[in-house]
C-alpha atoms as a PDB file:
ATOM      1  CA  UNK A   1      71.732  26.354 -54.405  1.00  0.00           C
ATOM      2  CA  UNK A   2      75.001  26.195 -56.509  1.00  0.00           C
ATOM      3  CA  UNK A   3      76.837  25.801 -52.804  1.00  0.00           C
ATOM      4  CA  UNK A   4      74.701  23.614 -51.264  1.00  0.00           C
ATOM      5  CA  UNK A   5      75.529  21.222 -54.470  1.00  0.00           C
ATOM      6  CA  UNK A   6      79.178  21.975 -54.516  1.00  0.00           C
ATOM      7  CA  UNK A   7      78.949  20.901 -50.460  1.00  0.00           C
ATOM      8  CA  UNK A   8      76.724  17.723 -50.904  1.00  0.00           C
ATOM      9  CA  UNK A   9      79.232  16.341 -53.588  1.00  0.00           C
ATOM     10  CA  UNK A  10      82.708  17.074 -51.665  1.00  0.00           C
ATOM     11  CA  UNK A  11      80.911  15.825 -48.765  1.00  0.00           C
ATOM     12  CA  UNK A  12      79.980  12.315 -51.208  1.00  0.00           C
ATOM     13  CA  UNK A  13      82.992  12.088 -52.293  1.00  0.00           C
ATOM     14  CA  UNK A  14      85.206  12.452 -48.825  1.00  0.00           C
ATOM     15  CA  UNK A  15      82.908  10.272 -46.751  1.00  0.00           C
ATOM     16  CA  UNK A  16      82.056   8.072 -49.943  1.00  0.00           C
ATOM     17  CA  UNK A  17      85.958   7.246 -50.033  1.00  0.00           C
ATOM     18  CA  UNK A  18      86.661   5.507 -46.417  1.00  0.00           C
ATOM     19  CA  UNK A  19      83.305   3.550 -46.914  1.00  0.00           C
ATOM     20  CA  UNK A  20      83.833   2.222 -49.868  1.00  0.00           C
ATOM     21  CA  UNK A  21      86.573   0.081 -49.371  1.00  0.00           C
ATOM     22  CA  UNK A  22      86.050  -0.389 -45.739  1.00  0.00           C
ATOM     23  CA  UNK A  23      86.197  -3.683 -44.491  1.00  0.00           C
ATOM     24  CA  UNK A  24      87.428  -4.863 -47.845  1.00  0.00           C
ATOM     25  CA  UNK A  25      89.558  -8.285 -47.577  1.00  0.00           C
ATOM     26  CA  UNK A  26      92.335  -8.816 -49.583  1.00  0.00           C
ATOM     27  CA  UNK A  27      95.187 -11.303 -50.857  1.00  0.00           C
ATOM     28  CA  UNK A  28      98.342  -9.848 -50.297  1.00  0.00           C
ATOM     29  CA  UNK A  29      99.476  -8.742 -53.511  1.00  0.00           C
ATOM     30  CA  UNK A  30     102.946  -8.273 -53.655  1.00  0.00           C
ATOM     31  CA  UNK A  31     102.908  -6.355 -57.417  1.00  0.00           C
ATOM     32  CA  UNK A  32     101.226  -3.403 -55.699  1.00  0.00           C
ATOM     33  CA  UNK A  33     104.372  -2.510 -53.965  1.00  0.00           C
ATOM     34  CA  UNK A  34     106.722  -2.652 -56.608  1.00  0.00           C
ATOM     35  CA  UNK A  35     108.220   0.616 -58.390  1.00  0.00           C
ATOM     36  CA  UNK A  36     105.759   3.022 -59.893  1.00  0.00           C
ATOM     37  CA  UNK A  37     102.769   1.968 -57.615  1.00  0.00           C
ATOM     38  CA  UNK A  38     100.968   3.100 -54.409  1.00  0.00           C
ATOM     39  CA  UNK A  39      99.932   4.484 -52.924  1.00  0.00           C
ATOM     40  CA  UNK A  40     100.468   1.228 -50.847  1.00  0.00           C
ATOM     41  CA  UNK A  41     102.194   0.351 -47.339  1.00  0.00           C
ATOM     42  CA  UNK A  42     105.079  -2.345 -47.725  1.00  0.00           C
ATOM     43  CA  UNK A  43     105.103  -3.980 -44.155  1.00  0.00           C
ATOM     44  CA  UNK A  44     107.789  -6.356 -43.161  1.00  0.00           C
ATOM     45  CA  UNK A  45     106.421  -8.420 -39.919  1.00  0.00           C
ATOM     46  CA  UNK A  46     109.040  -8.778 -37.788  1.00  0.00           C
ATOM     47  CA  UNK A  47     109.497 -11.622 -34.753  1.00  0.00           C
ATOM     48  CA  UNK A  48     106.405 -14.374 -35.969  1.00  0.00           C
ATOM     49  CA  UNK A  49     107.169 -17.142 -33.048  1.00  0.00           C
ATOM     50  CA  UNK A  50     106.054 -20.050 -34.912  1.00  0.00           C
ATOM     51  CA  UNK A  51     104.654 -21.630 -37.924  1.00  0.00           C
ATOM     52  CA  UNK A  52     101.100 -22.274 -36.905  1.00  0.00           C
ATOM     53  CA  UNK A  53      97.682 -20.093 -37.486  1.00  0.00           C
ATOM     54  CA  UNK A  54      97.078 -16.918 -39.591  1.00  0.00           C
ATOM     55  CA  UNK A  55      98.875 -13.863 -39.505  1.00  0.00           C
ATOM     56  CA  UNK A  56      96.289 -10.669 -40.138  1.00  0.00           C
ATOM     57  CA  UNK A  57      96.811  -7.670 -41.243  1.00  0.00           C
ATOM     58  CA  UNK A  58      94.933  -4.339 -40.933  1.00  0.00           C
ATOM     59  CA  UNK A  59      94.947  -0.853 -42.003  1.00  0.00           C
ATOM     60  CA  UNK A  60      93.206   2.284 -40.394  1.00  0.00           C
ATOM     61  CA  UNK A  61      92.902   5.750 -40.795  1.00  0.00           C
ATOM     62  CA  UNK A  62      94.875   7.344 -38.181  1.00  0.00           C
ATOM     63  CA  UNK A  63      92.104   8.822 -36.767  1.00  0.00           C
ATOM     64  CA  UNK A  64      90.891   8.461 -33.229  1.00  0.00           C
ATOM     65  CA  UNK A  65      87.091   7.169 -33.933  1.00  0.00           C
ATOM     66  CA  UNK A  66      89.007   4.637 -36.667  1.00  0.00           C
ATOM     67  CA  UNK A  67      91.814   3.340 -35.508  1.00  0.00           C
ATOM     68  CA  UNK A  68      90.760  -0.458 -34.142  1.00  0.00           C
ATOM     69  CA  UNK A  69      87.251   0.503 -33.837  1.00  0.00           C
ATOM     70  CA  UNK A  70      85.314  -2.970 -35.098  1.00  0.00           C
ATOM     71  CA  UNK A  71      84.468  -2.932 -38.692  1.00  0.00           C
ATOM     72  CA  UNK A  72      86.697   0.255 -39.546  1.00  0.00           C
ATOM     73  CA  UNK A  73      89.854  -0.644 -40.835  1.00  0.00           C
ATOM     74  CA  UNK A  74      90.264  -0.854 -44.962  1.00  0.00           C
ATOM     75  CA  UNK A  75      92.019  -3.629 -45.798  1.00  0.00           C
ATOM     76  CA  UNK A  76      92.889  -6.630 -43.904  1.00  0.00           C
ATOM     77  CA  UNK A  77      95.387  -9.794 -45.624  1.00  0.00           C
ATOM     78  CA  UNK A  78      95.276 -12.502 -43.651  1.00  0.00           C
ATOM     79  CA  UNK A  79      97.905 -15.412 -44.312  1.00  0.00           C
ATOM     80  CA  UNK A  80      99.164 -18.601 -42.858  1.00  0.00           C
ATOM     81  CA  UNK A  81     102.055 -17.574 -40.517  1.00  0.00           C
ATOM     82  CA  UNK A  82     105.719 -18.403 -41.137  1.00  0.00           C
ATOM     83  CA  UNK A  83     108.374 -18.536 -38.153  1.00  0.00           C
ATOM     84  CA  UNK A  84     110.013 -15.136 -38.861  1.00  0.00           C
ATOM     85  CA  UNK A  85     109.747 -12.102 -41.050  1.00  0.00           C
ATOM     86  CA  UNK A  86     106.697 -12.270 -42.899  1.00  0.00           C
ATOM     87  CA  UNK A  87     106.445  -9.187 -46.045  1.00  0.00           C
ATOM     88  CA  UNK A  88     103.073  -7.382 -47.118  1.00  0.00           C
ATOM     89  CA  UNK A  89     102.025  -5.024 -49.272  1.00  0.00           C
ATOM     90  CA  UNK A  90      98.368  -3.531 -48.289  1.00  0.00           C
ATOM     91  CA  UNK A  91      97.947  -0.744 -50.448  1.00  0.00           C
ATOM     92  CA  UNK A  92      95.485   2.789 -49.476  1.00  0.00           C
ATOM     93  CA  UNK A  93      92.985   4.561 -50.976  1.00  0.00           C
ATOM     94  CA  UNK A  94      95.480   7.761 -50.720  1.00  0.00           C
ATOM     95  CA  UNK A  95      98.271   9.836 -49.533  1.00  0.00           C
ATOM     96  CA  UNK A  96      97.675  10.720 -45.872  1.00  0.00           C
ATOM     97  CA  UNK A  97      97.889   9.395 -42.419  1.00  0.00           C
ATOM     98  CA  UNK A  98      97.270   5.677 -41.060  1.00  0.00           C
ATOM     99  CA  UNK A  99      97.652   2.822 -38.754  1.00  0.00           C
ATOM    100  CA  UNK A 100      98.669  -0.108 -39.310  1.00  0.00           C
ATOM    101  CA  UNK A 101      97.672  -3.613 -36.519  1.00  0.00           C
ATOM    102  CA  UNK A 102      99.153  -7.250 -36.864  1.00  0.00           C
ATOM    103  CA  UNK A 103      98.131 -10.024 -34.861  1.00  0.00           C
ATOM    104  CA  UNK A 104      99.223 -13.484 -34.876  1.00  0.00           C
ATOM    105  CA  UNK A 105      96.451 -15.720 -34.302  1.00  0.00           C
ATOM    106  CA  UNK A 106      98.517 -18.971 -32.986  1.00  0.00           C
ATOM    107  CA  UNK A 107      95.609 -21.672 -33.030  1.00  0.00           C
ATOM    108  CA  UNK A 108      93.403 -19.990 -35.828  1.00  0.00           C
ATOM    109  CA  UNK A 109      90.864 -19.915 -33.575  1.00  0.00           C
ATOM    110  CA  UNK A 110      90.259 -16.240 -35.113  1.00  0.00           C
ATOM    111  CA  UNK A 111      89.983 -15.095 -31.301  1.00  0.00           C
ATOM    112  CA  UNK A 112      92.182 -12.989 -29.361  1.00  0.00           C
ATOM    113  CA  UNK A 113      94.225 -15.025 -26.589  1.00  0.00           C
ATOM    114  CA  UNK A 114      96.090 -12.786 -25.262  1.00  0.00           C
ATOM    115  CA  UNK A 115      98.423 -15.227 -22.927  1.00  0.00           C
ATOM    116  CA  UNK A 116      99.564 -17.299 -26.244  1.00  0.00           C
ATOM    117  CA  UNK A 117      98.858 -14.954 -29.147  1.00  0.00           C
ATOM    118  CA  UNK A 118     101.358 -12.115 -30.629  1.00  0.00           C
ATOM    119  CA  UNK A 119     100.699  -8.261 -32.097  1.00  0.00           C
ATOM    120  CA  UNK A 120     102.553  -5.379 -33.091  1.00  0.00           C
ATOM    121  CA  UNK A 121     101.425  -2.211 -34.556  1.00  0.00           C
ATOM    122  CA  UNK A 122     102.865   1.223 -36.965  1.00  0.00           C
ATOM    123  CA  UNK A 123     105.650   2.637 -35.132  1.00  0.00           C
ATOM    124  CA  UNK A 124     106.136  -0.166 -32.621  1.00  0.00           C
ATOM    125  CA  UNK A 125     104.905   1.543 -29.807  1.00  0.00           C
ATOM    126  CA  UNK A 126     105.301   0.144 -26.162  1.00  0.00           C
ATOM    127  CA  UNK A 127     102.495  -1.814 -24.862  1.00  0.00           C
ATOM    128  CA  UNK A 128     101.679  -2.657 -20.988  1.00  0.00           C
ATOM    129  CA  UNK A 129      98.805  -4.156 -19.793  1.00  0.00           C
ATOM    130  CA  UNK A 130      97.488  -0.464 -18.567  1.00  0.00           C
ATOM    131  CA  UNK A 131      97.057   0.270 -22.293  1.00  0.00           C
ATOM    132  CA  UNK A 132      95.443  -3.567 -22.935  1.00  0.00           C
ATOM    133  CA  UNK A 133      97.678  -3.637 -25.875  1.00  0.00           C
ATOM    134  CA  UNK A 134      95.736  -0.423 -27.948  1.00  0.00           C
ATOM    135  CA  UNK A 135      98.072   2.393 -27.943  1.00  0.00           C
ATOM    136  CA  UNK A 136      96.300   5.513 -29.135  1.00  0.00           C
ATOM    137  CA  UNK A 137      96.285   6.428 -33.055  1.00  0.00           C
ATOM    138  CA  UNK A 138      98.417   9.319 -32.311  1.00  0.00           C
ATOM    139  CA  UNK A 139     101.695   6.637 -31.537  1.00  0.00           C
ATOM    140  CA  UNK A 140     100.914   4.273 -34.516  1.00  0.00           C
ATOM    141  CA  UNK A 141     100.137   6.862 -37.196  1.00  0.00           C
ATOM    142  CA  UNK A 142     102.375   7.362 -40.415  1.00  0.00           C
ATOM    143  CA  UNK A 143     102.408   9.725 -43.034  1.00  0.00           C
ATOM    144  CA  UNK A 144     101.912   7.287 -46.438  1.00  0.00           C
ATOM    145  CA  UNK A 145     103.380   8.654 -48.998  1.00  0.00           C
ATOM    146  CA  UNK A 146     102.105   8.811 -53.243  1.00  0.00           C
ATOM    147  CA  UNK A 147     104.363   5.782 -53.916  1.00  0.00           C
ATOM    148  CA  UNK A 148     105.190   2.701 -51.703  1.00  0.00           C
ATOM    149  CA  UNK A 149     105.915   3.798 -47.848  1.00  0.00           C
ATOM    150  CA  UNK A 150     108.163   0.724 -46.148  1.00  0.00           C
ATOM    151  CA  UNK A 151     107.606   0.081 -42.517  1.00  0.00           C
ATOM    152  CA  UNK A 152     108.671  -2.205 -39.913  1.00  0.00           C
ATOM    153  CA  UNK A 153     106.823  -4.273 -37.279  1.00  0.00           C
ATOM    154  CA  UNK A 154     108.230  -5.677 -34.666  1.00  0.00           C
ATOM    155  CA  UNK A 155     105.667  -8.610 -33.362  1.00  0.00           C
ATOM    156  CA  UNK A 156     105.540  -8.944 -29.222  1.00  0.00           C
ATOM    157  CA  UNK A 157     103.963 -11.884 -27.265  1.00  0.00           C
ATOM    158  CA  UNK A 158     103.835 -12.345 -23.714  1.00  0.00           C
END
């Protein structure tokens, strides 16, 4: 009985983890990356082509049923674009391995155009049109570390 307990509560607590702040939106905090907090993922957005729409943000787990699977990610900051570098700070619920997507939404429609809009992803990995622009979790994934773990993305439109 004592082990079937012991099981039933890690199993709460690992699974109860990733859903509860699943599909959370957020503002994009800047405070959360600054010295003596995380974890959190600082993420300077590299290449925005213009000053119009959102830019969104989204973190996964760097797993393969996770990573861009509709409704999976854990946070998301979305924000009006700026020509540019664009900075955010999404922070995670721990140490471990993720993915991180970035799309820039041109009109705001909140749809994906892919002849006008632009995206990028953790570890800038190449995209073709064989791969429709969703490289597998194994080429974005990162190791996050206890503090604040800085990363660059690199935003490509076509």
């Amino acid at each position: 009985m004592n082990k079937f307990v012991a099981i039933f509560t890690i199993s709460t607590f690992i699974f109860g983890a990733g859903t509860a702040v699943a599909g959370q939106e957020i503002n994009n905090d800047m405070s959360r990356c600054t010295a003596g907090n995380g974890p959190a993922i600082l993420i300077n957005v590299r290449g925005v082509k213009e000053s119009a729409g959102k830019v969104r943000v989204q973190s996964y787990p760097a797993t393969n049923s996770a990573w861009l699977a509709k409704g999976r990610w854990l946070h998301r900051i979305e924000s009006r674009a700026n020509a540019g570098n664009m900075t955010f700070c999404v922070p995670v619920p721990a140490e471990g391995r993720y993915g991180i997507a970035v799309r820039h939404d041109r009109n705001g429609n909140g749809q994906t155009d892919i002849s006008k809009d632009g995206g990028g992803f953790s570890n800038n990995p190449s995209i073709s049109i064989l791969n429709l622009g969703k490289p597998s979790f194994s080429k974005v994934a990162f190791q996050a570390g206890p503090g604040v773990t800085k990363i660059t993305i690199n935003l490509k439109y076509l």
